[in-house]
PDB file of N, CA and C in Angstrom:
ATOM      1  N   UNK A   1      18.979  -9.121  11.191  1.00  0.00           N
ATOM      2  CA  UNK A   1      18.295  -8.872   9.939  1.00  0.00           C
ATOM      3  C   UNK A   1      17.835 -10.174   9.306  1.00  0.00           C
ATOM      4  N   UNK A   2      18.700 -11.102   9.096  1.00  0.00           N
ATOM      5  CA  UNK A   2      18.517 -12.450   9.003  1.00  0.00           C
ATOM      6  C   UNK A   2      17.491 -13.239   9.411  1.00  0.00           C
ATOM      7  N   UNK A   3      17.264 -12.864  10.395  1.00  0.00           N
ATOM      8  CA  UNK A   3      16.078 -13.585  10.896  1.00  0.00           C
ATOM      9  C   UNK A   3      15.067 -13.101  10.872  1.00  0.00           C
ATOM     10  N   UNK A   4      14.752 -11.542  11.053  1.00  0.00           N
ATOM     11  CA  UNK A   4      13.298 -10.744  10.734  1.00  0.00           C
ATOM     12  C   UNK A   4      13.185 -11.228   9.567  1.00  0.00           C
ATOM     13  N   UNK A   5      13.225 -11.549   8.315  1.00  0.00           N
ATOM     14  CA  UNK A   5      13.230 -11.630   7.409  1.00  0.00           C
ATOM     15  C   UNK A   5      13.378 -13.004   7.144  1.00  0.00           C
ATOM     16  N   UNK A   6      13.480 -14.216   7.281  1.00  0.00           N
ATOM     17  CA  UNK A   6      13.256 -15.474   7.583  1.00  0.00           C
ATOM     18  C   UNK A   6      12.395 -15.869   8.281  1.00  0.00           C
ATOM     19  N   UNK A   7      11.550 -14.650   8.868  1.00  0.00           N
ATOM     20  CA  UNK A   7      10.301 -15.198   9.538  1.00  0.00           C
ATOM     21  C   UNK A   7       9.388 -14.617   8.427  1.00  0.00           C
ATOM     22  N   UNK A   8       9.562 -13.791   8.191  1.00  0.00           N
ATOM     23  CA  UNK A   8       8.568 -12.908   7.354  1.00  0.00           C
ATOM     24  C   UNK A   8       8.584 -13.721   5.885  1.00  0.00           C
ATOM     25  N   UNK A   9       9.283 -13.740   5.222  1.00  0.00           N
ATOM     26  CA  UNK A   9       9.208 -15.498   4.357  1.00  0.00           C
ATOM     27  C   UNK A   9       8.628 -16.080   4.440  1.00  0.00           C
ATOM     28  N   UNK A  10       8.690 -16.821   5.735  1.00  0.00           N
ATOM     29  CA  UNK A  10       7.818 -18.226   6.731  1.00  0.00           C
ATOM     30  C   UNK A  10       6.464 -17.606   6.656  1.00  0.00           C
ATOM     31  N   UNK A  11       6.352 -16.623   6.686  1.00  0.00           N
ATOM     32  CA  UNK A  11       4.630 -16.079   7.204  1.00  0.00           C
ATOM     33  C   UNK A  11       4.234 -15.526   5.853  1.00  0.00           C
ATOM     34  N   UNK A  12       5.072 -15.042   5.088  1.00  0.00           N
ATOM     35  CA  UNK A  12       4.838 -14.808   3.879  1.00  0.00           C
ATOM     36  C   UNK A  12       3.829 -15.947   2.922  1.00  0.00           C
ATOM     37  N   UNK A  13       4.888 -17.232   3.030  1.00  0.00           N
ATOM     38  CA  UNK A  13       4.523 -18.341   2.558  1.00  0.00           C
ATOM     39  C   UNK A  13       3.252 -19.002   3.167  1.00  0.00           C
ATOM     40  N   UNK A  14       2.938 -19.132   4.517  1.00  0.00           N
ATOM     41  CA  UNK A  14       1.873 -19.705   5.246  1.00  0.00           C
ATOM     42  C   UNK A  14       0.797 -18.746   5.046  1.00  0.00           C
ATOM     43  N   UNK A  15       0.641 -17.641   4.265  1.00  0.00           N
ATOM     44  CA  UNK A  15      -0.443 -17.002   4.583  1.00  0.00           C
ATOM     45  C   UNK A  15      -0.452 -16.208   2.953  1.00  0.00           C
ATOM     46  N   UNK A  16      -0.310 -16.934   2.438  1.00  0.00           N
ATOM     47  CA  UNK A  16      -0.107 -16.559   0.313  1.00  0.00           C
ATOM     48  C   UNK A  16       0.215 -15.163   0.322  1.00  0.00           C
ATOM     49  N   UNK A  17       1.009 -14.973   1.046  1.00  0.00           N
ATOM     50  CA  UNK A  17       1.171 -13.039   0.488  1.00  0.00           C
ATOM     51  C   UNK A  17       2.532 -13.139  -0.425  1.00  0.00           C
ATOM     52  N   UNK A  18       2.317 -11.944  -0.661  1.00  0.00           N
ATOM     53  CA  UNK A  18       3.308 -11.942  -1.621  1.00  0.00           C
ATOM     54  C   UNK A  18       5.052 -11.171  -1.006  1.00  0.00           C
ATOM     55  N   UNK A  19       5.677 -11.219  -1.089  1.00  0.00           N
ATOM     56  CA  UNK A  19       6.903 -10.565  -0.374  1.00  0.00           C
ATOM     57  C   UNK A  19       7.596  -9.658  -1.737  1.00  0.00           C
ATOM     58  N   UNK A  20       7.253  -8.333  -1.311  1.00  0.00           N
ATOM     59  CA  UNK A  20       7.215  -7.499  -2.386  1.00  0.00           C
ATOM     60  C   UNK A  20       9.058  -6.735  -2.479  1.00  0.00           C
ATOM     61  N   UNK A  21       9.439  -6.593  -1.171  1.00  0.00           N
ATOM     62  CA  UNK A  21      10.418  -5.481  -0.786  1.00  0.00           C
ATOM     63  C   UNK A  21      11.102  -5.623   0.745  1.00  0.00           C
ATOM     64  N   UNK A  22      12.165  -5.385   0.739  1.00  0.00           N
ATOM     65  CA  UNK A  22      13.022  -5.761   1.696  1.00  0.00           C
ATOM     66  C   UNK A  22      14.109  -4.444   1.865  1.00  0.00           C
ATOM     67  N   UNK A  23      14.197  -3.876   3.063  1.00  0.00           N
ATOM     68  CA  UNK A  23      15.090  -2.621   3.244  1.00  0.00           C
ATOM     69  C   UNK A  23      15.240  -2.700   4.899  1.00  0.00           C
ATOM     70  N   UNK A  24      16.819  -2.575   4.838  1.00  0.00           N
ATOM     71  CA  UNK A  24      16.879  -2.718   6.427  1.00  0.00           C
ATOM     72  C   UNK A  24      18.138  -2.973   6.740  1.00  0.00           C
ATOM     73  N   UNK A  25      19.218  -3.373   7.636  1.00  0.00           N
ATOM     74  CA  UNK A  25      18.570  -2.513   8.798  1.00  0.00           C
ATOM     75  C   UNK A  25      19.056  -1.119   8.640  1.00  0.00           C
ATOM     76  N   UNK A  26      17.927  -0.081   9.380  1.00  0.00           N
ATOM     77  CA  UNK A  26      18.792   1.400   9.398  1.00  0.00           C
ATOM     78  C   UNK A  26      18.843   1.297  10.773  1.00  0.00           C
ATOM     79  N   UNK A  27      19.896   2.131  11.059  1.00  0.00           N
ATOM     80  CA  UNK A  27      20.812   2.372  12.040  1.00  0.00           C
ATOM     81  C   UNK A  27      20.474   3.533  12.742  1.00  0.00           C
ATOM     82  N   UNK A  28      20.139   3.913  14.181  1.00  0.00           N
ATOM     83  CA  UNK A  28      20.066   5.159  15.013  1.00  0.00           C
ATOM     84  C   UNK A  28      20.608   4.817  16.063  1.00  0.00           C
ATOM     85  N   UNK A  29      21.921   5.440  16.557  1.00  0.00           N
ATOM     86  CA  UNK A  29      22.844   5.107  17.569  1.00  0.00           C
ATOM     87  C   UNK A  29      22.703   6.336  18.476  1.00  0.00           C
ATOM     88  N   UNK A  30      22.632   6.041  19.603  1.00  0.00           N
ATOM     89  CA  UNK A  30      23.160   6.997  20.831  1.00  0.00           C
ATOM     90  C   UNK A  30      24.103   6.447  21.684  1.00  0.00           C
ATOM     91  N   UNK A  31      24.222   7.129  22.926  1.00  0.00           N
ATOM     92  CA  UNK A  31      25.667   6.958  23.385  1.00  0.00           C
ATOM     93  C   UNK A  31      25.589   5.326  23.786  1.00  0.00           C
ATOM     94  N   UNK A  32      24.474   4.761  24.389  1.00  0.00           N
ATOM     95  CA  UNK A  32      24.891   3.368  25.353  1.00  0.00           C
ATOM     96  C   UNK A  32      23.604   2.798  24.063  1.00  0.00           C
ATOM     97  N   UNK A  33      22.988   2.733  23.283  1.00  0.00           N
ATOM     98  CA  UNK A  33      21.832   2.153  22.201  1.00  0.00           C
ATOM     99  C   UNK A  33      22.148   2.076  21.352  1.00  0.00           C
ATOM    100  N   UNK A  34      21.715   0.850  20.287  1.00  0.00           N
ATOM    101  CA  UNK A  34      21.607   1.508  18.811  1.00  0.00           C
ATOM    102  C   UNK A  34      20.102   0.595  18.727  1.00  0.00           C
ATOM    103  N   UNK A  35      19.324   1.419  17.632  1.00  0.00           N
ATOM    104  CA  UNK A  35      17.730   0.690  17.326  1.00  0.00           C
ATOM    105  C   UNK A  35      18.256   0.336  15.924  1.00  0.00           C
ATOM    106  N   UNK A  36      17.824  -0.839  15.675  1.00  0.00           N
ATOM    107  CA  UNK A  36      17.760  -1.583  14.019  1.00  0.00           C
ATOM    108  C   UNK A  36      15.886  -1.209  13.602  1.00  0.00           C
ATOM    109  N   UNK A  37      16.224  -1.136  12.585  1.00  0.00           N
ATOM    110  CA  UNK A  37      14.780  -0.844  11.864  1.00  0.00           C
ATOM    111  C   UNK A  37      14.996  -1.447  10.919  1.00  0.00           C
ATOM    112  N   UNK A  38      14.374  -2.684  10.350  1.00  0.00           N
ATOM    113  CA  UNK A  38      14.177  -3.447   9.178  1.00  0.00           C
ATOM    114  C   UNK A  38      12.412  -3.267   9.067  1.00  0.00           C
ATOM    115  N   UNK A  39      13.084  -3.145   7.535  1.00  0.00           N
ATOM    116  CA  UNK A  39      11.275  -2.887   7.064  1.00  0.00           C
ATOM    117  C   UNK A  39      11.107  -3.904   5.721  1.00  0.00           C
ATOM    118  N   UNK A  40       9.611  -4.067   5.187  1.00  0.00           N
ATOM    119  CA  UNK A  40       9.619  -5.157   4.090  1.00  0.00           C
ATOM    120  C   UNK A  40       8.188  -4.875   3.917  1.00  0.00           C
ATOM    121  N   UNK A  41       7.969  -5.198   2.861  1.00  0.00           N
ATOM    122  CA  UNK A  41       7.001  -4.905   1.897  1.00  0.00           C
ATOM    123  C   UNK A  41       5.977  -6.087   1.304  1.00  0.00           C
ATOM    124  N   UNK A  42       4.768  -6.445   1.709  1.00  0.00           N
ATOM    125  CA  UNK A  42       3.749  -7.415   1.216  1.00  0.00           C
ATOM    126  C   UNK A  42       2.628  -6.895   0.711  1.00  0.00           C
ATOM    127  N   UNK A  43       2.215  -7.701  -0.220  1.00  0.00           N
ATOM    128  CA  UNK A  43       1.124  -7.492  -0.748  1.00  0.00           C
ATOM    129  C   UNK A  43      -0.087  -9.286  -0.601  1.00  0.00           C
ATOM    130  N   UNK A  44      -1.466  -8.528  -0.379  1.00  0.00           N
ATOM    131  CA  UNK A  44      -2.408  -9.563  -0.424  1.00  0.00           C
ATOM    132  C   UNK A  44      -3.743  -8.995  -0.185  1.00  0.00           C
ATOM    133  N   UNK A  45      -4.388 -10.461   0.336  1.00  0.00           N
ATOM    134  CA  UNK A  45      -5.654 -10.070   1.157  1.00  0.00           C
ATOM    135  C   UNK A  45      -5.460  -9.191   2.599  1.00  0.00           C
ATOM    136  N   UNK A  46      -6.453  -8.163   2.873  1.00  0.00           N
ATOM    137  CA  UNK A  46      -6.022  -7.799   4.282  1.00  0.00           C
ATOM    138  C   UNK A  46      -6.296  -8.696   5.489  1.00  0.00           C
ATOM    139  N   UNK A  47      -6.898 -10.032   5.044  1.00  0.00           N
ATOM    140  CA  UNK A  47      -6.841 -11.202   6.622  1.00  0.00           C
ATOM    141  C   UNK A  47      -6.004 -11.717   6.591  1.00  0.00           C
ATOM    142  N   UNK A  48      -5.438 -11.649   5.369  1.00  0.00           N
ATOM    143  CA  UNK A  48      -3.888 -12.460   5.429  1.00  0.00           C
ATOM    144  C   UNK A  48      -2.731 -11.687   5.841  1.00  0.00           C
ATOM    145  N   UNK A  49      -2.706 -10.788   5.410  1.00  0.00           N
ATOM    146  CA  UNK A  49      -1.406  -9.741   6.055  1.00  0.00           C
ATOM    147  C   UNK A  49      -2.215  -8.985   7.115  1.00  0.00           C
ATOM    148  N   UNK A  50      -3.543  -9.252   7.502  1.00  0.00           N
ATOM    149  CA  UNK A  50      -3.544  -8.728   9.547  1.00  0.00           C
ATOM    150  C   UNK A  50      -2.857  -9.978   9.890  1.00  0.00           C
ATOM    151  N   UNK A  51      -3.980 -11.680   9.464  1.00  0.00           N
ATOM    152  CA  UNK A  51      -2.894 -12.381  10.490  1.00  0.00           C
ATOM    153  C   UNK A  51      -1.034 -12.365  10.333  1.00  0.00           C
ATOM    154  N   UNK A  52      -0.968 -12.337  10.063  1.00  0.00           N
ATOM    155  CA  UNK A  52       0.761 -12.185   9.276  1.00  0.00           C
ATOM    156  C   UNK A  52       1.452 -11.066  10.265  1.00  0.00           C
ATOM    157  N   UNK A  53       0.914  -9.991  10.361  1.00  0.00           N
ATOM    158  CA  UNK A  53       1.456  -8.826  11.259  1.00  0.00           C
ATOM    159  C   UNK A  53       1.066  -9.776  12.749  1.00  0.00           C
ATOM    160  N   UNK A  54      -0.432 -10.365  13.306  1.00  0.00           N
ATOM    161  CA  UNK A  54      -0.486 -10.721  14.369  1.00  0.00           C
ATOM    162  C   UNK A  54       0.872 -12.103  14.693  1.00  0.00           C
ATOM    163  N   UNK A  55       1.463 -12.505  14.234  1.00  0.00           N
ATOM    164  CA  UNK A  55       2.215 -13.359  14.524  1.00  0.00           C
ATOM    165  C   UNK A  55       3.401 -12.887  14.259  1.00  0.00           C
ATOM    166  N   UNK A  56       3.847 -11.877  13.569  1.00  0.00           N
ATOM    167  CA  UNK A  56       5.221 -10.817  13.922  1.00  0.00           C
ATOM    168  C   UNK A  56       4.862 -10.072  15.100  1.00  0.00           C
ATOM    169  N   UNK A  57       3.563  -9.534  15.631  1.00  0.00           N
ATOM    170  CA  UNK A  57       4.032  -9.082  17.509  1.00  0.00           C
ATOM    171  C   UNK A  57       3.748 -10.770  18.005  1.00  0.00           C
ATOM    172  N   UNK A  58       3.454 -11.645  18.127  1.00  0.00           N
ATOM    173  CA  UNK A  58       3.415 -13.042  19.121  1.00  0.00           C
ATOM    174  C   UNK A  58       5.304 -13.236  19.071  1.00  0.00           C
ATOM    175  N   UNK A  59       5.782 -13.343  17.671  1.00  0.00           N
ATOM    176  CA  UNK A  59       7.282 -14.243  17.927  1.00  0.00           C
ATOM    177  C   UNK A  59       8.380 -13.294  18.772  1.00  0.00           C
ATOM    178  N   UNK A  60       7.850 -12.102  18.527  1.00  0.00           N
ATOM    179  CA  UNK A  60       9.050 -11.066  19.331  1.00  0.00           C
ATOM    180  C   UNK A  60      10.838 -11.978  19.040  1.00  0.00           C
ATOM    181  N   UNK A  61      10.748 -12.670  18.526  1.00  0.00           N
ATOM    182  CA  UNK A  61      12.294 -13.139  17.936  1.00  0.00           C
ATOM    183  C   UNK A  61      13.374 -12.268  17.099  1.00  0.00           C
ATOM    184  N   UNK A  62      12.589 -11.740  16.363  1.00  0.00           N
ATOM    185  CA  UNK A  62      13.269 -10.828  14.902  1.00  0.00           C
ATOM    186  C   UNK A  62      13.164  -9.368  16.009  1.00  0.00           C
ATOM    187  N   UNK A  63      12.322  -8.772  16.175  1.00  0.00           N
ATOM    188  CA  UNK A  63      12.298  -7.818  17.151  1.00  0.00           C
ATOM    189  C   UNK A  63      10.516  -7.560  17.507  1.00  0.00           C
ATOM    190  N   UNK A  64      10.708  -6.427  17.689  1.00  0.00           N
ATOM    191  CA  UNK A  64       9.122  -5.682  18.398  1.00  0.00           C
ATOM    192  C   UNK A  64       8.386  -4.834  16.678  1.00  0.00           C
ATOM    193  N   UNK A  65       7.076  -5.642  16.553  1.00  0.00           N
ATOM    194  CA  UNK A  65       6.464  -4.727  15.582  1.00  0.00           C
ATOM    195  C   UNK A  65       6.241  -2.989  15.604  1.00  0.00           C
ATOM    196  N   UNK A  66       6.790  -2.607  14.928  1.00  0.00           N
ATOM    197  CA  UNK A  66       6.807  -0.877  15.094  1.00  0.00           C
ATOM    198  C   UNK A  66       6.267  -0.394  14.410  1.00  0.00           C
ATOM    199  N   UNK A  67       5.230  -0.631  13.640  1.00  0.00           N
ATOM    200  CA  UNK A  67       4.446   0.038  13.028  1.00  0.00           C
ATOM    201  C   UNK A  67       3.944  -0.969  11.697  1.00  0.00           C
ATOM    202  N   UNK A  68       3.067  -0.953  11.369  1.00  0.00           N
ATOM    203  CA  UNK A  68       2.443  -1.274   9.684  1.00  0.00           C
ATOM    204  C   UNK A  68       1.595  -0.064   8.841  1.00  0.00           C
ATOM    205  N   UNK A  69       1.900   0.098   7.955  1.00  0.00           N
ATOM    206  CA  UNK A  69       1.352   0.819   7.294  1.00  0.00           C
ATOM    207  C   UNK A  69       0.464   0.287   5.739  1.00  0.00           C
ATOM    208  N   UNK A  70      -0.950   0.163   5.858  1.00  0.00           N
ATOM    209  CA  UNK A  70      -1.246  -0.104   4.599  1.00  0.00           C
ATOM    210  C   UNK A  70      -1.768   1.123   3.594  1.00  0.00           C
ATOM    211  N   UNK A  71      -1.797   0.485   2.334  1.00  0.00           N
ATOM    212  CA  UNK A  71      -2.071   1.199   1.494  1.00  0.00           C
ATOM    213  C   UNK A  71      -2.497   0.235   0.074  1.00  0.00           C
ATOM    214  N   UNK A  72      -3.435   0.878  -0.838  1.00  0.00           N
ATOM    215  CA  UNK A  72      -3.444   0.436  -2.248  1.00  0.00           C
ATOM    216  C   UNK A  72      -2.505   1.198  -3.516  1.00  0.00           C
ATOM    217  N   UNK A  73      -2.170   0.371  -4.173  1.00  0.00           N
ATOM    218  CA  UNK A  73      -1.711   0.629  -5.701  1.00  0.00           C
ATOM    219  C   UNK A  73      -3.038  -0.425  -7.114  1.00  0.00           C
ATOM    220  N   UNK A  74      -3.155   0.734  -7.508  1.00  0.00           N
ATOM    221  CA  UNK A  74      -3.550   0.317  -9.178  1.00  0.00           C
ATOM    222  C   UNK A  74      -2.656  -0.139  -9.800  1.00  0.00           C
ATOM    223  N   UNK A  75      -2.574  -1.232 -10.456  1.00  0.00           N
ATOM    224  CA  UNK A  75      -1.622  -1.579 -11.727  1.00  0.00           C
ATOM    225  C   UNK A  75      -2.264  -0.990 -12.912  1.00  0.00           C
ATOM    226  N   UNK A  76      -1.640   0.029 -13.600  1.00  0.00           N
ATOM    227  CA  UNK A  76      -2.250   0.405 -15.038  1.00  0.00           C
ATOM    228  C   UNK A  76      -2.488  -0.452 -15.594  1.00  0.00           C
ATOM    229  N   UNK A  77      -1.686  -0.967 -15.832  1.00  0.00           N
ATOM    230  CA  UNK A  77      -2.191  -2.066 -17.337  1.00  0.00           C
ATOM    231  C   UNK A  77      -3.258  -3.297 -17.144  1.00  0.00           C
ATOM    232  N   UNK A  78      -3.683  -3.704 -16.369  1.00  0.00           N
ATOM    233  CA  UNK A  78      -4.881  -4.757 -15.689  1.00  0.00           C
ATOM    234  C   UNK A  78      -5.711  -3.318 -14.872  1.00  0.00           C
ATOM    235  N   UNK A  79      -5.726  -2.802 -14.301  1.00  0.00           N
ATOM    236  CA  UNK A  79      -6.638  -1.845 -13.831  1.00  0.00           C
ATOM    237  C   UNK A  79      -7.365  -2.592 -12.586  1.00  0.00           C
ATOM    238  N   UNK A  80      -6.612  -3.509 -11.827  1.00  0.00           N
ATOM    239  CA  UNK A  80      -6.580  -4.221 -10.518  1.00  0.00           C
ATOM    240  C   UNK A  80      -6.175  -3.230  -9.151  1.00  0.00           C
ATOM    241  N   UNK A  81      -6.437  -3.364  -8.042  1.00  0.00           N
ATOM    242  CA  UNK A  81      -6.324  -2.774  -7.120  1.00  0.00           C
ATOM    243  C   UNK A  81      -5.817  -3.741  -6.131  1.00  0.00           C
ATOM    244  N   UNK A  82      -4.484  -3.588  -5.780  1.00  0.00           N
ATOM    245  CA  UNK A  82      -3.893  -4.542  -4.630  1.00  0.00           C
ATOM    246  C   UNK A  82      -3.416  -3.760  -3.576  1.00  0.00           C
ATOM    247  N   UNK A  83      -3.737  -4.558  -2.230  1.00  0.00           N
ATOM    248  CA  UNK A  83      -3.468  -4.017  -1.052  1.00  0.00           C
ATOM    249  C   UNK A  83      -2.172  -4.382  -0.757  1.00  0.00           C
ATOM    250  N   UNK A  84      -0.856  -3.469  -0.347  1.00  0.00           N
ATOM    251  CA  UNK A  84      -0.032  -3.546   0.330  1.00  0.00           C
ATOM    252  C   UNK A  84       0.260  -2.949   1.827  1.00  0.00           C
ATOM    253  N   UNK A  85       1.203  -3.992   2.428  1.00  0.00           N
ATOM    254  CA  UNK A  85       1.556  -3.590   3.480  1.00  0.00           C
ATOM    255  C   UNK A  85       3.201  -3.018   3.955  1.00  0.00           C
ATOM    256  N   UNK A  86       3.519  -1.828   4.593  1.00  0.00           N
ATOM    257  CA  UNK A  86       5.588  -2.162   5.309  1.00  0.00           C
ATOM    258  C   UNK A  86       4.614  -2.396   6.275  1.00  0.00           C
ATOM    259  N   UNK A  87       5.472  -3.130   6.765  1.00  0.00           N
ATOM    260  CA  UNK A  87       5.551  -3.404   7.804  1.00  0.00           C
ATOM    261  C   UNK A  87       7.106  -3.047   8.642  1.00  0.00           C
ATOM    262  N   UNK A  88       7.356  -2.756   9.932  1.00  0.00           N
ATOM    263  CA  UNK A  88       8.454  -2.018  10.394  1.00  0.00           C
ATOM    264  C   UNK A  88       8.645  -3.084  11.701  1.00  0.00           C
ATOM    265  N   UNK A  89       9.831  -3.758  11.774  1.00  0.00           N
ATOM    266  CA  UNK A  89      10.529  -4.096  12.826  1.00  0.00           C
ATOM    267  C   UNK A  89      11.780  -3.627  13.502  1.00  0.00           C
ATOM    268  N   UNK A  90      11.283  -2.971  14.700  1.00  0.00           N
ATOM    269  CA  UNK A  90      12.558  -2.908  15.490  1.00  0.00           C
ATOM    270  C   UNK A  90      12.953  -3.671  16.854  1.00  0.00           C
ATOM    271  N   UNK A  91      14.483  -3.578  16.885  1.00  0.00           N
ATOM    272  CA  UNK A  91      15.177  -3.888  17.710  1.00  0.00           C
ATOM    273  C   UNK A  91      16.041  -3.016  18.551  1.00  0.00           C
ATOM    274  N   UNK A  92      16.712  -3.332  19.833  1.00  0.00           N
ATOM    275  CA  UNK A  92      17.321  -2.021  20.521  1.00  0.00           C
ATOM    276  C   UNK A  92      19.006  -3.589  21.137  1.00  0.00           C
ATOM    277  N   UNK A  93      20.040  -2.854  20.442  1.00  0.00           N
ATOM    278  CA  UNK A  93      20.590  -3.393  21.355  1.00  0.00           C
ATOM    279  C   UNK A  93      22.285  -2.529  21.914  1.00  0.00           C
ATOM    280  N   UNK A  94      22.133  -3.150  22.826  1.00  0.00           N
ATOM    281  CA  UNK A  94      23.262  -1.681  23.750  1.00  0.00           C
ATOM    282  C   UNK A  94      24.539  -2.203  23.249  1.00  0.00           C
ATOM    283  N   UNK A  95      25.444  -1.157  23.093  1.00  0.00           N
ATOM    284  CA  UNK A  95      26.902  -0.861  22.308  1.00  0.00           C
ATOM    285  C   UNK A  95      27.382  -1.295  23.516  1.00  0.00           C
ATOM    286  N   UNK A  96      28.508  -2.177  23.432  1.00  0.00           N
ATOM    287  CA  UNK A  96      29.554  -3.144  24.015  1.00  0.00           C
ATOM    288  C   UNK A  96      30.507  -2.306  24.142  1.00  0.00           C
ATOM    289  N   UNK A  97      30.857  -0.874  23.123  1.00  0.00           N
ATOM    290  CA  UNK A  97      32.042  -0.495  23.454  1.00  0.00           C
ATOM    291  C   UNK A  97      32.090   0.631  24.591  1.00  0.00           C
ATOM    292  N   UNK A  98      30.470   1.239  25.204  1.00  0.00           N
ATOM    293  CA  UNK A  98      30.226   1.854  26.330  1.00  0.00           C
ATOM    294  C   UNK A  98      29.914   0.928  27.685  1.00  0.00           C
ATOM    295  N   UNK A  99      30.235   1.826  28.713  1.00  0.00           N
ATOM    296  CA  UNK A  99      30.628   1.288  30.120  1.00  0.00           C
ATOM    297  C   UNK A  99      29.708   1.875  30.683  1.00  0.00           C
TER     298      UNK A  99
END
């Protein structure tokens, strides 16, 4: 988790977005797997959070990009329109306590 999220910072910062939201990891276990799903939340320009997603699938470190989802919000009170992004990282790693 630590580290998806220490990159996403890093890319956060190199590419002016904003780092809105952070939720993670959820947990789906089967018998010999478990998948981590960390997800996080930016807001910006959309060339800045495409490149930003393109260098979360290049590092494959934190895990495998699993999806982005964008969308806009209005702020009432300025009557501005900002683009956000989740973005979804997962990971798969096999339970030690199966044989």
């Amino acid at each position: 988790r630590e580290q998806a999220f220490a990159i996403a910072g890093q890319l956060c910062a190199q590419y002016h977005l904003k780092l809105c939201n952070v939720e993670g990891p959820f947990l789906n276990r089967n018998n010999d797997m478990t998948l981590y799903t960390n997800t996080f939340t930016v807001e910006g320009d959309f060339k800045n959070i495409v490149l930003t997603v393109q260098q979360i699938e290049k590092k494959k470190e934190a895990g495998t990009l699993a999806a982005v989802r964008y969308y806009v919000k209005e702020n009432l009170l300025t009557h501005e329109r900002n683009l956000y992004a989740d973005i979804y990282i997962q990971y798969l790693q096999k339970n030690l306590n199966n044989k």
